[in-house]
N, C-alpha and C. Protein backbone atom coordinates (compact mmCIF):
# COMPACT_ATOMS: atom_id res chain seq x y z
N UNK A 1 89.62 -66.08 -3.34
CA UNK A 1 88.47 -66.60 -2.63
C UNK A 1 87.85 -65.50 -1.77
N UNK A 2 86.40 -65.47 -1.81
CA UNK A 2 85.47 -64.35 -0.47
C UNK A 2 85.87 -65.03 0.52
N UNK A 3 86.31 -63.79 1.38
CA UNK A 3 86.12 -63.51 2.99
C UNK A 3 84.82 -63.92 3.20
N UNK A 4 83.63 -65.36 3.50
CA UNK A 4 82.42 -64.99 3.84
C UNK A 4 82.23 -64.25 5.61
N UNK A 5 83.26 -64.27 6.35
CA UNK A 5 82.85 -63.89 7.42
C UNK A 5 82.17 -62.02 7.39
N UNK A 6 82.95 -61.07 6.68
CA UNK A 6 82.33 -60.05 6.33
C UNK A 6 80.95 -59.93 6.35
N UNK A 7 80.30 -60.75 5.44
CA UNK A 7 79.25 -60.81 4.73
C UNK A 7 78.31 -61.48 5.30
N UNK A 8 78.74 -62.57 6.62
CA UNK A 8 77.77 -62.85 7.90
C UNK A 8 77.17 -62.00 8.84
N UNK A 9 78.61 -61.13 8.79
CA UNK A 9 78.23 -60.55 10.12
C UNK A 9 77.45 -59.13 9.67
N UNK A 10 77.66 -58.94 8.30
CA UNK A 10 76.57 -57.44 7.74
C UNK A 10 74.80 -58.24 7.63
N UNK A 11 75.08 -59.01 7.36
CA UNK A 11 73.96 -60.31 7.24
C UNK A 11 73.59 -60.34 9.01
N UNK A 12 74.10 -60.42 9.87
CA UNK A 12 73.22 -60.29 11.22
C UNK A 12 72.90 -59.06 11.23
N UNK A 13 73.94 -57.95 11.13
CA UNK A 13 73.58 -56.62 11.29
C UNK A 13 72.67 -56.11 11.14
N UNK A 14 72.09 -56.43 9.40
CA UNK A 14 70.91 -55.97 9.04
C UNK A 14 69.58 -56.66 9.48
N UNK A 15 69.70 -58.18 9.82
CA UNK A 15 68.63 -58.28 10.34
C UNK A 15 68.34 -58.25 11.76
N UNK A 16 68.94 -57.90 12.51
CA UNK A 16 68.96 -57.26 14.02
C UNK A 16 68.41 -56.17 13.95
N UNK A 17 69.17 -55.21 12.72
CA UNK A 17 68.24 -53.49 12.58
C UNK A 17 66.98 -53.49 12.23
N UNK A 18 66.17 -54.79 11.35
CA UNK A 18 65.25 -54.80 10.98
C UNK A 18 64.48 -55.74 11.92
N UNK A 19 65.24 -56.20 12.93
CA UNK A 19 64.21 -56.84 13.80
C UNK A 19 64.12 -55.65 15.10
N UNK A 20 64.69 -54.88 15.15
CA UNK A 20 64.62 -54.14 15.99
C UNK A 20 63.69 -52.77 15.44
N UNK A 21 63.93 -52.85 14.19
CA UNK A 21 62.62 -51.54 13.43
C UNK A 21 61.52 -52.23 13.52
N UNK A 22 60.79 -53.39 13.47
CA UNK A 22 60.02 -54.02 14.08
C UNK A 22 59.20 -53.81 15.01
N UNK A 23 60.29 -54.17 15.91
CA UNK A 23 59.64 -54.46 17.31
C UNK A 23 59.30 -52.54 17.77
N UNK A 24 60.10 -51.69 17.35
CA UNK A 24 59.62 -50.06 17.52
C UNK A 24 58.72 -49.44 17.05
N UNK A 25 57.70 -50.57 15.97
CA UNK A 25 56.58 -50.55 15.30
C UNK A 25 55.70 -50.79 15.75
N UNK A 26 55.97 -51.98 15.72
CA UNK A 26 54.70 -52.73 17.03
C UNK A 26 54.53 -52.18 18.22
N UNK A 27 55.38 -51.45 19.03
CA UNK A 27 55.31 -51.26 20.35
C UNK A 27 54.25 -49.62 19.79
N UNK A 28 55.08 -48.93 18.93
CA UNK A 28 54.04 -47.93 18.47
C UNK A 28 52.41 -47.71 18.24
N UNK A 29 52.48 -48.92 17.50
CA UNK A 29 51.33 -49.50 17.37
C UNK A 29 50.45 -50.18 18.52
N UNK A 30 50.99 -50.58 19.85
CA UNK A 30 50.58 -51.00 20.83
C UNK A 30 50.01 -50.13 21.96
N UNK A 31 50.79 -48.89 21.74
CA UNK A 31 50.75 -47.40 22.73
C UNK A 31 49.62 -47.21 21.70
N UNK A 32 49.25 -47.13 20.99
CA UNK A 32 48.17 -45.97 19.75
C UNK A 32 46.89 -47.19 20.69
N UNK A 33 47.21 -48.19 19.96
CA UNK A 33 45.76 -48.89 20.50
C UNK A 33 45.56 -48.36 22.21
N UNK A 34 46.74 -48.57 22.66
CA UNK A 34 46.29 -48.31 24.38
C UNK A 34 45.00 -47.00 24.46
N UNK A 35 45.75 -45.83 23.82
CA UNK A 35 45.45 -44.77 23.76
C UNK A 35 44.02 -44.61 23.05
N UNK A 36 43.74 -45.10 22.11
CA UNK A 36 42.47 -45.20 21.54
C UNK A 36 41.46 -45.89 22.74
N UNK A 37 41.72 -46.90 23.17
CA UNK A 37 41.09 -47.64 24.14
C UNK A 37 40.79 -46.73 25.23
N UNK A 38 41.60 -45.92 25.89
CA UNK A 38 41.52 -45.42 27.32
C UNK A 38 40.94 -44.19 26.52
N UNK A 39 40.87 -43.60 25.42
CA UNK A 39 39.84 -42.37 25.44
C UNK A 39 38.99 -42.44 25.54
N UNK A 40 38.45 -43.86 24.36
CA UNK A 40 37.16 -44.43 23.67
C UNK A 40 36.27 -44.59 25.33
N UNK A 41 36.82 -44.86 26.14
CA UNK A 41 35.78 -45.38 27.55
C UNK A 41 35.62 -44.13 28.38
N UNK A 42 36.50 -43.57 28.44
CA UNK A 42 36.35 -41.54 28.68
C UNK A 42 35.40 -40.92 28.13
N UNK A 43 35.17 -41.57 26.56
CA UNK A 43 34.35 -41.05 25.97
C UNK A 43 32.76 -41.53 26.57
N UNK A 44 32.96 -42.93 25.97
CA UNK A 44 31.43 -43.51 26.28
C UNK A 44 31.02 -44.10 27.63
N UNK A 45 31.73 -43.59 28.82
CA UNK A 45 31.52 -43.42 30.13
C UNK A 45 31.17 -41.98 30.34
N UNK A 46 31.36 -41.02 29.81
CA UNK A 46 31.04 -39.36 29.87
C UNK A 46 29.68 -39.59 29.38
N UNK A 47 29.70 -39.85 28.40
CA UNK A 47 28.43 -39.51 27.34
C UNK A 47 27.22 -40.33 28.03
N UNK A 48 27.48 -41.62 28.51
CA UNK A 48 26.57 -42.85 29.56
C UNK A 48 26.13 -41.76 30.69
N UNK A 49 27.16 -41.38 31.07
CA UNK A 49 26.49 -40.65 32.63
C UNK A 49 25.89 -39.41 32.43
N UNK A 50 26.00 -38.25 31.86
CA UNK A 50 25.50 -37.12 31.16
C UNK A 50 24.24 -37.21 30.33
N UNK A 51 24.16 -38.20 30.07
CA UNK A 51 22.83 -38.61 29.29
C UNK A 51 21.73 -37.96 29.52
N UNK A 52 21.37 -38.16 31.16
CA UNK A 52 20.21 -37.68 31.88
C UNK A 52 20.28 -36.19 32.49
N UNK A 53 21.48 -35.48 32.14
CA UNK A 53 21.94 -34.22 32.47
C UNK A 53 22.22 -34.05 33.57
N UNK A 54 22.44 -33.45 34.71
CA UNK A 54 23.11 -33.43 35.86
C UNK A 54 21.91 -33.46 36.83
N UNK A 55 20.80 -33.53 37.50
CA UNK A 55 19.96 -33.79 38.17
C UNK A 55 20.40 -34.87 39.35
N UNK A 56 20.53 -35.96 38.59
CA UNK A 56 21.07 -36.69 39.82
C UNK A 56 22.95 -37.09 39.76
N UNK A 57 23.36 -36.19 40.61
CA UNK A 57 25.02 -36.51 40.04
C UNK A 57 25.27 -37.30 41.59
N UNK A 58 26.15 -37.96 40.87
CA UNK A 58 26.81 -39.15 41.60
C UNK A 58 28.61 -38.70 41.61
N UNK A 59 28.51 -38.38 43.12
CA UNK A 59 30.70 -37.79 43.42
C UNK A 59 31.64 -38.85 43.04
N UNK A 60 30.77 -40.45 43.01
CA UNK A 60 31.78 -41.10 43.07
C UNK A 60 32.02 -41.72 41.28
N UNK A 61 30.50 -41.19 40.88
CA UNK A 61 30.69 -41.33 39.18
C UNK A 61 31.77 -40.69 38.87
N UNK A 62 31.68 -39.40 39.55
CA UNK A 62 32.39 -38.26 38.57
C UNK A 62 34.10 -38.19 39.11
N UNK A 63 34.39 -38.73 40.14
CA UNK A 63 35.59 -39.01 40.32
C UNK A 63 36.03 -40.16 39.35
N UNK A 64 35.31 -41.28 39.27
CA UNK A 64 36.08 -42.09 37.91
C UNK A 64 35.81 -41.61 36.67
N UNK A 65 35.09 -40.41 36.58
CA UNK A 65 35.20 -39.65 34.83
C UNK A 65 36.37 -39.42 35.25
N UNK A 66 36.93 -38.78 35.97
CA UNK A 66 38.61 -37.57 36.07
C UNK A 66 39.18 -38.50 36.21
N UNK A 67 39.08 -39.90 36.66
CA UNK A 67 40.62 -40.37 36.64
C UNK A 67 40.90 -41.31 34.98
N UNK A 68 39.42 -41.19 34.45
CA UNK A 68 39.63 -41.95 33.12
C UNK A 68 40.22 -41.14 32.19
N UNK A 69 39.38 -39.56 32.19
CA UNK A 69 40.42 -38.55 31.43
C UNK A 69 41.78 -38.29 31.71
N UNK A 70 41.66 -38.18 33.11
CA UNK A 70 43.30 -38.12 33.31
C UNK A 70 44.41 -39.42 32.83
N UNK A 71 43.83 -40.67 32.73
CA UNK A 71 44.05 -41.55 31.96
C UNK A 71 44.64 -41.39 30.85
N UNK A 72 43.23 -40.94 30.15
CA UNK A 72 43.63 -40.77 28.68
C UNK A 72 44.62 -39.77 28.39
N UNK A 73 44.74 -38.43 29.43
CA UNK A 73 45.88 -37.47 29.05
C UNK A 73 47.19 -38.43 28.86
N UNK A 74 47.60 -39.01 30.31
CA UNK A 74 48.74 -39.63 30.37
C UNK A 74 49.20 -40.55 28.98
N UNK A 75 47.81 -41.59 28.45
CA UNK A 75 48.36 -42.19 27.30
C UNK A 75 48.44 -41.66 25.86
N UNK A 76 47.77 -40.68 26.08
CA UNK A 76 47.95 -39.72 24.47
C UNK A 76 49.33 -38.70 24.48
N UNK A 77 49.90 -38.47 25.66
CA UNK A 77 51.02 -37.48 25.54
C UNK A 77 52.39 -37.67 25.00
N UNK A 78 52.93 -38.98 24.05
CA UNK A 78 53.92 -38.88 22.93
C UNK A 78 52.84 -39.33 21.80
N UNK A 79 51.97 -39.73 21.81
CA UNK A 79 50.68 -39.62 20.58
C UNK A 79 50.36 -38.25 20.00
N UNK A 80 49.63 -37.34 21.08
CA UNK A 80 48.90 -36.42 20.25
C UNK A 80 48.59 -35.16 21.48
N UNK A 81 49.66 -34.24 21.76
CA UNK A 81 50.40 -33.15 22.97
C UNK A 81 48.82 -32.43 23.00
N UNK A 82 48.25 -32.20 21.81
CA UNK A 82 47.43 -31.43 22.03
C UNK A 82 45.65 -32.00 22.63
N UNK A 83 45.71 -32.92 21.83
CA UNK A 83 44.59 -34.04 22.61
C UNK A 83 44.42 -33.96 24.27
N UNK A 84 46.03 -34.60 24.46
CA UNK A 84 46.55 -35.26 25.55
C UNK A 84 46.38 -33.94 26.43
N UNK A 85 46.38 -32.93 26.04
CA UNK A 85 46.28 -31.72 27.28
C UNK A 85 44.33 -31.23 27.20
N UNK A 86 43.57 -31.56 26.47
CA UNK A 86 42.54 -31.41 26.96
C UNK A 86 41.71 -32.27 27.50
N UNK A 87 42.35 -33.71 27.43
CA UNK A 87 41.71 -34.72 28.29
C UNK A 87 42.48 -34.41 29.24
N UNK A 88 43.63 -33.54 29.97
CA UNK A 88 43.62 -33.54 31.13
C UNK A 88 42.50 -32.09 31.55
N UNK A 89 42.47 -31.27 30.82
CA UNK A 89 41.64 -30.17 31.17
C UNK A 89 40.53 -30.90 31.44
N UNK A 90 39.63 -31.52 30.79
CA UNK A 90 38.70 -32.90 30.71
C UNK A 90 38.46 -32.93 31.98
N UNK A 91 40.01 -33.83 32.77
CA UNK A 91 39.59 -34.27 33.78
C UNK A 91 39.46 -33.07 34.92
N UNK A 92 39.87 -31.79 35.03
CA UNK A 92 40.01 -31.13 35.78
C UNK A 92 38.56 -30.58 36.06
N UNK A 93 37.77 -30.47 34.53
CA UNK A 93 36.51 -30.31 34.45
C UNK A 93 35.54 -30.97 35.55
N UNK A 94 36.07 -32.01 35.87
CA UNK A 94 35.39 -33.20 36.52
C UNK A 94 35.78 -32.94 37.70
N UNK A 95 36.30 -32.18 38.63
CA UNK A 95 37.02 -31.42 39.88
C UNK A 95 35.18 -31.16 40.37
N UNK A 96 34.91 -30.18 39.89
CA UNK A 96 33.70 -29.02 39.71
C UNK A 96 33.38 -28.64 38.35
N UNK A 97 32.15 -29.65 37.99
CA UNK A 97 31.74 -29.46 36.55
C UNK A 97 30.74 -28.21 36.74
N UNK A 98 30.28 -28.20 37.71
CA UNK A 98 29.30 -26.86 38.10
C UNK A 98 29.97 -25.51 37.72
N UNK A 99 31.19 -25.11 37.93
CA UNK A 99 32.12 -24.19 38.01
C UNK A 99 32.31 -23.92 36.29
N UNK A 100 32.27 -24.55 34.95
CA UNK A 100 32.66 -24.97 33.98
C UNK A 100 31.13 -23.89 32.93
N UNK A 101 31.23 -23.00 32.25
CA UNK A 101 30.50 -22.76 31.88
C UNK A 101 30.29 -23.20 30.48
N UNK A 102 29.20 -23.44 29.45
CA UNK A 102 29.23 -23.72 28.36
C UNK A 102 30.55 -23.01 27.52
N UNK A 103 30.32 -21.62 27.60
CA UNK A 103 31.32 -20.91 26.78
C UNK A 103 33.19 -21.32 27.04
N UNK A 104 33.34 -21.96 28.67
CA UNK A 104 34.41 -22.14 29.16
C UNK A 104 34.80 -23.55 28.48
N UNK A 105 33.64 -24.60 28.35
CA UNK A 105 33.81 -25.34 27.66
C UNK A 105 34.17 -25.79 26.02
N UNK A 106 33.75 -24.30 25.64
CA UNK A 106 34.20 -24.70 24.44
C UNK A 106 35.76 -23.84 24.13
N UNK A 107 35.78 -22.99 24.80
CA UNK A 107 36.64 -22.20 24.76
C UNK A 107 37.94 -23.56 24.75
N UNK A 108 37.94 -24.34 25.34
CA UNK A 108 39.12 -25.65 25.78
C UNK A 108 39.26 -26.52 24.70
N UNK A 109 37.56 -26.38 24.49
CA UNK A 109 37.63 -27.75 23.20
C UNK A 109 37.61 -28.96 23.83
N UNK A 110 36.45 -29.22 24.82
CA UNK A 110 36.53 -30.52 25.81
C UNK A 110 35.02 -30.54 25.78
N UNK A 111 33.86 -30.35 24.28
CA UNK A 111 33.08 -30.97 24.51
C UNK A 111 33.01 -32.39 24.06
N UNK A 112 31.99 -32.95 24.41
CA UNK A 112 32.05 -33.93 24.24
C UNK A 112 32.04 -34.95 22.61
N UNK A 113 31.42 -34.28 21.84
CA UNK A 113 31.21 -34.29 20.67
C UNK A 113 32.91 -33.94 19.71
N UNK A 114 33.00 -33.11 20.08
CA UNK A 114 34.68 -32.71 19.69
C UNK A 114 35.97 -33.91 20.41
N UNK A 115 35.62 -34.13 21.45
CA UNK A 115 36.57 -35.34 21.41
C UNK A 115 36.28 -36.21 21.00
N UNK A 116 34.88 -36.71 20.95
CA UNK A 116 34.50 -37.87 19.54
C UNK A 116 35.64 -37.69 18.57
N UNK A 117 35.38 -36.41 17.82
CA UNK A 117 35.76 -36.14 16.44
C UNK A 117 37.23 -36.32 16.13
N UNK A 118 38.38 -36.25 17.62
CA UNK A 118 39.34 -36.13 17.35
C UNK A 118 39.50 -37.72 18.26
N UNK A 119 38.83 -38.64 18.71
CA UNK A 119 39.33 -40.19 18.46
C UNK A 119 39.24 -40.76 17.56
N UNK A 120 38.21 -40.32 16.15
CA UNK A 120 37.78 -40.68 15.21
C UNK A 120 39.16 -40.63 14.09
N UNK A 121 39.66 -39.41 14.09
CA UNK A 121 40.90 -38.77 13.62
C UNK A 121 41.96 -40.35 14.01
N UNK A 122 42.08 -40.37 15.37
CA UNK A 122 43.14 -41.34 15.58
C UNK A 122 43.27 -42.33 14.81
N UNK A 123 41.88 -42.94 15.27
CA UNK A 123 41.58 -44.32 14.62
C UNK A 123 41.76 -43.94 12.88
């Protein structure tokens, strides 16, 4: 006659491992969306305020650009190391954007158009 107790308890085993590969999916999948989300408004909060070019700048606009990039660094950094470090450059940009020259800007890879291209990538 089978031992069925063996064959229960490999029978929980495996579906504990597969409920637990699961749930390390989803949560993956839950950080990616975060991360898409908190760029995507970095993005189209940059691009909203810049519109009209710097003429009339607003300190307290540009302090919530840096804390949205800095945002987005924090949630892209087990996503995507290299992203995640120029949305913090991003936000540092946003310190003294005056200070920031075109060439300095691209030199980083924090225009604006280029981080489009690499949320696009995510998604």
């Amino acid at each position: 006659m089978i031992e069925l107790n063996p064959l229960v308890s490999i029978s929980k085993e495996i579906r504990a491992w597969f409920e637990t590969n699961n749930n390390v999916e989803n949560q993956k999948k839950n950080e990616m969306k975060l991360a898409i989300k908190v760029l995507s408004k970095a993005i189209l909060e940059t691009k909203s305020y810049v519109r009209n070019g710097f003429e009339n700048r607003i300190q307290e606009k540009e302090d919530e650009l840096r804390e949205l990039w800095n945002n987005a660094h924090v949630e892209l950094r087990q996503i995507d190391n290299d992203l995640a470090n120029r949305c913090f450059v991003k936000a540092e940009f946003w310190i003294e954007p005056e200070k920031w020259s075109d060439e300095k800007v691209e030199e980083y890879n924090i225009k604006l158009d280029s981080m489009s291209e690499s949320l696009k990538i995510l998604e």
